[in-house]
N, C-alpha and C. Protein backbone atom coordinates (compact mmCIF):
# COMPACT_ATOMS: atom_id res chain seq x y z
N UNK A 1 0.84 -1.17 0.00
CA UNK A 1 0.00 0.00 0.00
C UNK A 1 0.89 1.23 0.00
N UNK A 2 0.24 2.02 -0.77
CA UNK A 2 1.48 3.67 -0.95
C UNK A 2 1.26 4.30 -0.13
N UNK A 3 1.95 4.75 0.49
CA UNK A 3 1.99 5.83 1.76
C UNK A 3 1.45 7.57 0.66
N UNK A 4 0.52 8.09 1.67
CA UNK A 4 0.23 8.82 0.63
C UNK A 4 0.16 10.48 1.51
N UNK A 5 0.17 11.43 0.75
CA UNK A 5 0.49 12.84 1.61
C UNK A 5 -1.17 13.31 1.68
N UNK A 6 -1.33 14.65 2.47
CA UNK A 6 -2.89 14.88 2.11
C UNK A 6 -3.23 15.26 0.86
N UNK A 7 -2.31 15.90 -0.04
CA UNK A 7 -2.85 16.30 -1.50
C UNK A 7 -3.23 14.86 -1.97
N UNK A 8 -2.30 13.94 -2.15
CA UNK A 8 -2.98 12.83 -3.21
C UNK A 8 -3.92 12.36 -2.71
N UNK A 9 -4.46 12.22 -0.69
CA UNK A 9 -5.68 11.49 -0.40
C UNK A 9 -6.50 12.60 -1.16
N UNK A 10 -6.64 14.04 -1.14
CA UNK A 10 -8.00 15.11 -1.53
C UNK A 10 -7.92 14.55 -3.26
N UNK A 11 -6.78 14.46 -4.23
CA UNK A 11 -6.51 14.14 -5.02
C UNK A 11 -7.56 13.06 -5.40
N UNK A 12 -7.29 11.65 -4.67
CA UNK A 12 -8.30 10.63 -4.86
C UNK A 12 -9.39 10.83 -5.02
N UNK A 13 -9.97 11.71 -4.08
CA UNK A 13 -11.30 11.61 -3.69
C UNK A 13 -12.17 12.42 -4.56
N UNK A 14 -11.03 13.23 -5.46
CA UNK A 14 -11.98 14.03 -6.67
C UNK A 14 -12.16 13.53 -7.20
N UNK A 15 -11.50 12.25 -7.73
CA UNK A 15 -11.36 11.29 -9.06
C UNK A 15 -12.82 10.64 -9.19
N UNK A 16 -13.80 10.80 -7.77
CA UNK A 16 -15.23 10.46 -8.64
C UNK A 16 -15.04 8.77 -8.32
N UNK A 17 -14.02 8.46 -7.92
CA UNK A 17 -13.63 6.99 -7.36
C UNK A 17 -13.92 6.23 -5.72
N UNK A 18 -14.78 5.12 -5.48
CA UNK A 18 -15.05 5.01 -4.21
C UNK A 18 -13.05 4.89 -3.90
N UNK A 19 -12.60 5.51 -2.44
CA UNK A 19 -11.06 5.77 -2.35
C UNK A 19 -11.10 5.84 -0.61
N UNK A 20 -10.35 4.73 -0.04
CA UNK A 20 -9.98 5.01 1.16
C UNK A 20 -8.27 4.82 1.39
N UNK A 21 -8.31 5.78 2.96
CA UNK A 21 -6.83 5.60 3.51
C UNK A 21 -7.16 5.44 4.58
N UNK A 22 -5.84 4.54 4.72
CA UNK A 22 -5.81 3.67 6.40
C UNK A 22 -4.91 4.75 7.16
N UNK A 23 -4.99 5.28 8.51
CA UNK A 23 -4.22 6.11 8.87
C UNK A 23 -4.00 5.31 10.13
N UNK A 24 -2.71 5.32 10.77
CA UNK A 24 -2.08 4.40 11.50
C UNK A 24 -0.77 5.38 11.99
N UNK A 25 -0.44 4.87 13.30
CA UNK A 25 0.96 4.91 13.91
C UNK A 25 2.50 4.13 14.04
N UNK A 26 3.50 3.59 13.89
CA UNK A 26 4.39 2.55 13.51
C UNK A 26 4.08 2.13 15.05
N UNK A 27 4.29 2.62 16.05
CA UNK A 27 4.50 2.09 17.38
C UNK A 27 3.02 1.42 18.05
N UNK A 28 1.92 1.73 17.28
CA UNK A 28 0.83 0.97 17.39
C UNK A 28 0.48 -0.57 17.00
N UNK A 29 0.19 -1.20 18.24
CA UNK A 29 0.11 -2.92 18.19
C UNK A 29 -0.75 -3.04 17.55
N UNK A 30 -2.09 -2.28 17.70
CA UNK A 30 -3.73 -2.64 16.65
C UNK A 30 -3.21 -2.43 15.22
N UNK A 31 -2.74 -0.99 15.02
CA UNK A 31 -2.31 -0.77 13.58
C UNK A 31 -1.11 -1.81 12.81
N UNK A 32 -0.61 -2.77 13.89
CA UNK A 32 0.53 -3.50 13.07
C UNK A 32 -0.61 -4.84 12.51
N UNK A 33 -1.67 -4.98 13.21
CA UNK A 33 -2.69 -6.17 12.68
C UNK A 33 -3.56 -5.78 11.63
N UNK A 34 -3.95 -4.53 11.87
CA UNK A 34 -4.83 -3.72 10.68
C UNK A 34 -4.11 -3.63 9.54
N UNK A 35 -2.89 -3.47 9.31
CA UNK A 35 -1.86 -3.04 8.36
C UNK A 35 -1.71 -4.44 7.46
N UNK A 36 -1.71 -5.64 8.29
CA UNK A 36 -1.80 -6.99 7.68
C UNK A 36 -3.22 -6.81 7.06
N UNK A 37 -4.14 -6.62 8.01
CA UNK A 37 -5.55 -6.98 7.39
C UNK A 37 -5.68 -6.30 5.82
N UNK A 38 -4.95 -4.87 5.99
CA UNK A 38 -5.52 -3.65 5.17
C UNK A 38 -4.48 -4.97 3.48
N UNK A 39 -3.45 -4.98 4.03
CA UNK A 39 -2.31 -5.60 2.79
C UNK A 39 -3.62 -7.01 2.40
N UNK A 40 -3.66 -8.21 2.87
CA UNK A 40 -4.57 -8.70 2.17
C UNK A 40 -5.47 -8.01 1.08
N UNK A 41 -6.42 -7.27 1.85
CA UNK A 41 -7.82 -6.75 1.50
C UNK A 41 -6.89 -5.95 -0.10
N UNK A 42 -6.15 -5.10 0.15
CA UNK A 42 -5.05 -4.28 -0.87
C UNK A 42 -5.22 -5.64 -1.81
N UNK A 43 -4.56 -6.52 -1.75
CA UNK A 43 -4.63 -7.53 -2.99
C UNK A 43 -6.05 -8.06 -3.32
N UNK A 44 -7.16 -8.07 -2.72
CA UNK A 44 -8.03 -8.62 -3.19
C UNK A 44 -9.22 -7.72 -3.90
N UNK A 45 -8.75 -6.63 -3.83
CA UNK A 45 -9.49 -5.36 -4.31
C UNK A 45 -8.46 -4.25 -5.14
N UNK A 46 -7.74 -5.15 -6.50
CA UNK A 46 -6.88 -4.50 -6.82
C UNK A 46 -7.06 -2.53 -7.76
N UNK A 47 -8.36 -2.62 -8.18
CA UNK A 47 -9.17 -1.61 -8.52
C UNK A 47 -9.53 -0.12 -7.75
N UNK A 48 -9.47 -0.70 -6.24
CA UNK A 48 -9.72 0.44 -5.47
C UNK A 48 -8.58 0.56 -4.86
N UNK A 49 -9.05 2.67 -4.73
CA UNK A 49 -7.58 3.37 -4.38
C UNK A 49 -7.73 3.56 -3.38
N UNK A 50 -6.46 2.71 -2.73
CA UNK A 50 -6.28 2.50 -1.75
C UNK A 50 -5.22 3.43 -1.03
N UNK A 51 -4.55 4.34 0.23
CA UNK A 51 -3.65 4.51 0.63
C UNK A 51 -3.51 4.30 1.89
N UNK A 52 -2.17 4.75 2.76
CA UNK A 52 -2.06 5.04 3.72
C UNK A 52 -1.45 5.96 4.25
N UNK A 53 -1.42 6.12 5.46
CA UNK A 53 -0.79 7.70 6.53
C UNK A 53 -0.59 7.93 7.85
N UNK A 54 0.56 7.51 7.59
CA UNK A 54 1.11 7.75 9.30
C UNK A 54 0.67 9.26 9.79
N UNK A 55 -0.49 8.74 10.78
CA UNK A 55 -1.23 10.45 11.34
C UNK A 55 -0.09 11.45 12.05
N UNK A 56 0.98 11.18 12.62
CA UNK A 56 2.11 11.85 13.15
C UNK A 56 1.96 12.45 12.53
N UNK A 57 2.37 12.84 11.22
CA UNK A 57 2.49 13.35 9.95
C UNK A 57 1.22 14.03 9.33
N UNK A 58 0.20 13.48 10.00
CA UNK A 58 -0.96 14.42 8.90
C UNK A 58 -1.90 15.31 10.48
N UNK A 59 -1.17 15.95 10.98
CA UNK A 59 -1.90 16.80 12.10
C UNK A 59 -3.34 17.86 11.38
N UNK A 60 -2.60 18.06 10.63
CA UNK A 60 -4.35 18.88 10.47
C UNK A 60 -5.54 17.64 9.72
N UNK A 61 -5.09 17.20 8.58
CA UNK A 61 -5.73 15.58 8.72
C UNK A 61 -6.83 15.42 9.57
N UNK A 62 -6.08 14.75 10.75
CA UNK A 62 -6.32 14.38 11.99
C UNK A 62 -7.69 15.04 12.02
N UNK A 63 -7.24 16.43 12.41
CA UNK A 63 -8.88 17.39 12.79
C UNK A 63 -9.12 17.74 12.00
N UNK A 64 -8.93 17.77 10.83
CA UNK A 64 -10.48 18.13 9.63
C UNK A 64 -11.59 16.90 10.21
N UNK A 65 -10.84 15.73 10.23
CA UNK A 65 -11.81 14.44 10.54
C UNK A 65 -11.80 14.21 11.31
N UNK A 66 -11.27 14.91 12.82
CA UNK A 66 -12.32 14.89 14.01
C UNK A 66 -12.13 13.11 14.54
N UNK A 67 -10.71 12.77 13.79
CA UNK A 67 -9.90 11.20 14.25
C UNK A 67 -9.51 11.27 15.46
N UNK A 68 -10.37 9.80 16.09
CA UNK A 68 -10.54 9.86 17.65
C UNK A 68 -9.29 9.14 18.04
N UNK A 69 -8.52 7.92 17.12
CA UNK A 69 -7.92 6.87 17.25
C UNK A 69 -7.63 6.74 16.21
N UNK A 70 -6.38 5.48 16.46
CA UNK A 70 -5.98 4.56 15.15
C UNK A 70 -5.77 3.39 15.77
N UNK A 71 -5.59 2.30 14.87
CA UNK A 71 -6.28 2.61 13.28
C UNK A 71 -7.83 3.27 12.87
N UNK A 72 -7.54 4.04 12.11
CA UNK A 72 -8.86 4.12 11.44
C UNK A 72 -8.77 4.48 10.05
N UNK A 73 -10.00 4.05 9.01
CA UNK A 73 -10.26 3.94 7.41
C UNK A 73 -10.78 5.09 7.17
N UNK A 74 -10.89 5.52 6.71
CA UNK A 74 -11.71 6.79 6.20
C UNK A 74 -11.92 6.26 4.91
N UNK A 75 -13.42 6.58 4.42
CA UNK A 75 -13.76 5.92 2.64
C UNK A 75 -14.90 7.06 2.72
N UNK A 76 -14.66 7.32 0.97
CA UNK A 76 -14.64 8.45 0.61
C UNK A 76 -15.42 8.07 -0.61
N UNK A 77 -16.96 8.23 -0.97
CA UNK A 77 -17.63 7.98 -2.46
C UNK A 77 -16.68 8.76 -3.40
N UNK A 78 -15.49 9.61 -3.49
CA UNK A 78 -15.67 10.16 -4.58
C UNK A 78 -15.30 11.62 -4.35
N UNK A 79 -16.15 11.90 -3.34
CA UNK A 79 -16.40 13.35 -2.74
C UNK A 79 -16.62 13.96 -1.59
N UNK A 80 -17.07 12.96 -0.66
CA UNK A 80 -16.60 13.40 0.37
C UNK A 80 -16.69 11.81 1.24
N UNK A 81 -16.21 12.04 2.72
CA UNK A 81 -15.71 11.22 3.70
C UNK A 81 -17.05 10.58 3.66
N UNK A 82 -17.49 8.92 3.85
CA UNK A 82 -18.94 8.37 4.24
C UNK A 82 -19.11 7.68 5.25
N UNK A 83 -17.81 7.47 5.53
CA UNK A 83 -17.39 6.44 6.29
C UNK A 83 -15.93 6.14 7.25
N UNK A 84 -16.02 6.48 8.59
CA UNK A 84 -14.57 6.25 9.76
C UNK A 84 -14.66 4.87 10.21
N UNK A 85 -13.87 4.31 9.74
CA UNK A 85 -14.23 2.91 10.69
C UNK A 85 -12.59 2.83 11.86
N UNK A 86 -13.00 2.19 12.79
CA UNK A 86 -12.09 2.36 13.81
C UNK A 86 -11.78 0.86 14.02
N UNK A 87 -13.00 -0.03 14.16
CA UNK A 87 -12.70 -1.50 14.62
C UNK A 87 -13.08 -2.65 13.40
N UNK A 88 -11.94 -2.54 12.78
CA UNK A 88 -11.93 -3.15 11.53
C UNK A 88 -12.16 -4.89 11.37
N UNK A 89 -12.08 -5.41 12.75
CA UNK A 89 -12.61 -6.89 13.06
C UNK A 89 -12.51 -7.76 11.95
N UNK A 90 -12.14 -8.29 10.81
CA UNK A 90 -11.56 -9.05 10.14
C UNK A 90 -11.59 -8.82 8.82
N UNK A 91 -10.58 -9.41 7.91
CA UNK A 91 -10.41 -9.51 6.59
C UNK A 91 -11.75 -9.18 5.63
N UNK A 92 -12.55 -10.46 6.12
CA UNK A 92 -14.08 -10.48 5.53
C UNK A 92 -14.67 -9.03 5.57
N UNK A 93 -14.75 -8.16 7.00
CA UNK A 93 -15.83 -7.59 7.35
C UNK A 93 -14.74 -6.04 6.22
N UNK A 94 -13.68 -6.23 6.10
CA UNK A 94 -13.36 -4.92 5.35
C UNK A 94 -13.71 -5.07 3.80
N UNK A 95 -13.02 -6.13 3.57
CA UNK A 95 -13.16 -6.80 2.17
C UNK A 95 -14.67 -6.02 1.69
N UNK A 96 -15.93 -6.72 2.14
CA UNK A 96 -17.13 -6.44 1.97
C UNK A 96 -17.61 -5.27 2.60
N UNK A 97 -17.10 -3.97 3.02
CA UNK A 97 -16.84 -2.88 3.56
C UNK A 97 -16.20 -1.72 2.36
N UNK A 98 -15.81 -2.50 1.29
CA UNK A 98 -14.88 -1.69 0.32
C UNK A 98 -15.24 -2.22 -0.92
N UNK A 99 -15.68 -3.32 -1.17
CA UNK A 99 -15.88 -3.55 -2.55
C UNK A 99 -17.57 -3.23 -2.70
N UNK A 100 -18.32 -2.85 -1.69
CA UNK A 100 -19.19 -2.30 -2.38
C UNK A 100 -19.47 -1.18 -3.08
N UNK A 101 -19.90 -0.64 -4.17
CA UNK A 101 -19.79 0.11 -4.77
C UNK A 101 -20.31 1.61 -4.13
N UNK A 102 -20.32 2.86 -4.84
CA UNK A 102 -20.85 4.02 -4.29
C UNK A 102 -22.24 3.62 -5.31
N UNK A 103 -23.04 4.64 -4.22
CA UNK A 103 -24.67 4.44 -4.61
C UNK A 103 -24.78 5.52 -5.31
């Protein structure tokens, strides 16, 4: 997964493309399991744009979206944020969390 800055996540999200980023810490134990989960799910959904972002790094980020914790997903129809998920609970439940389409 590409580590990505805030221009290319706002970037994505114009593209009119369902587009999430995983935002995570290195010294975080949840985010080192999410990061596996997110890499699967990354291969099985090779179509959707996917990134990530060490939040250290994205402080204003952070509070535009009002991010309580990490890990958390942020997914984005296109245009704006639809969706924070925080407790990403398995492969399956993201998988089918992301490959559904925007309405």
């Amino acid at each position: 997964m590409e580590e990505w800055s805030k221009e290319q996540w706002e970037a994505a999200m114009q593209s009119g493309k369902k587009t999430a980023l995983y935002l995570y810490t290195p010294m975080c134990g949840t985010c080192a399991v999410a990061s596996k989960m997110m890499a699967i799910v990354e291969q099985l959904l090779p179509q959707l744009q996917l990134g990530k972002a060490n939040i250290n790094f994205m402080e204003q980020l952070a509070y535009d979206y009002q991010i309580e914790s990490v890990p958390c997903l942020l997914i984005s129809d296109g245009e704006k944020v639809t969706e924070k998920v925080y407790a990403f609970q398995s492969v399956p439940f993201l998988y089918e969390l992301l490959k559904k389409p925007i309405d």
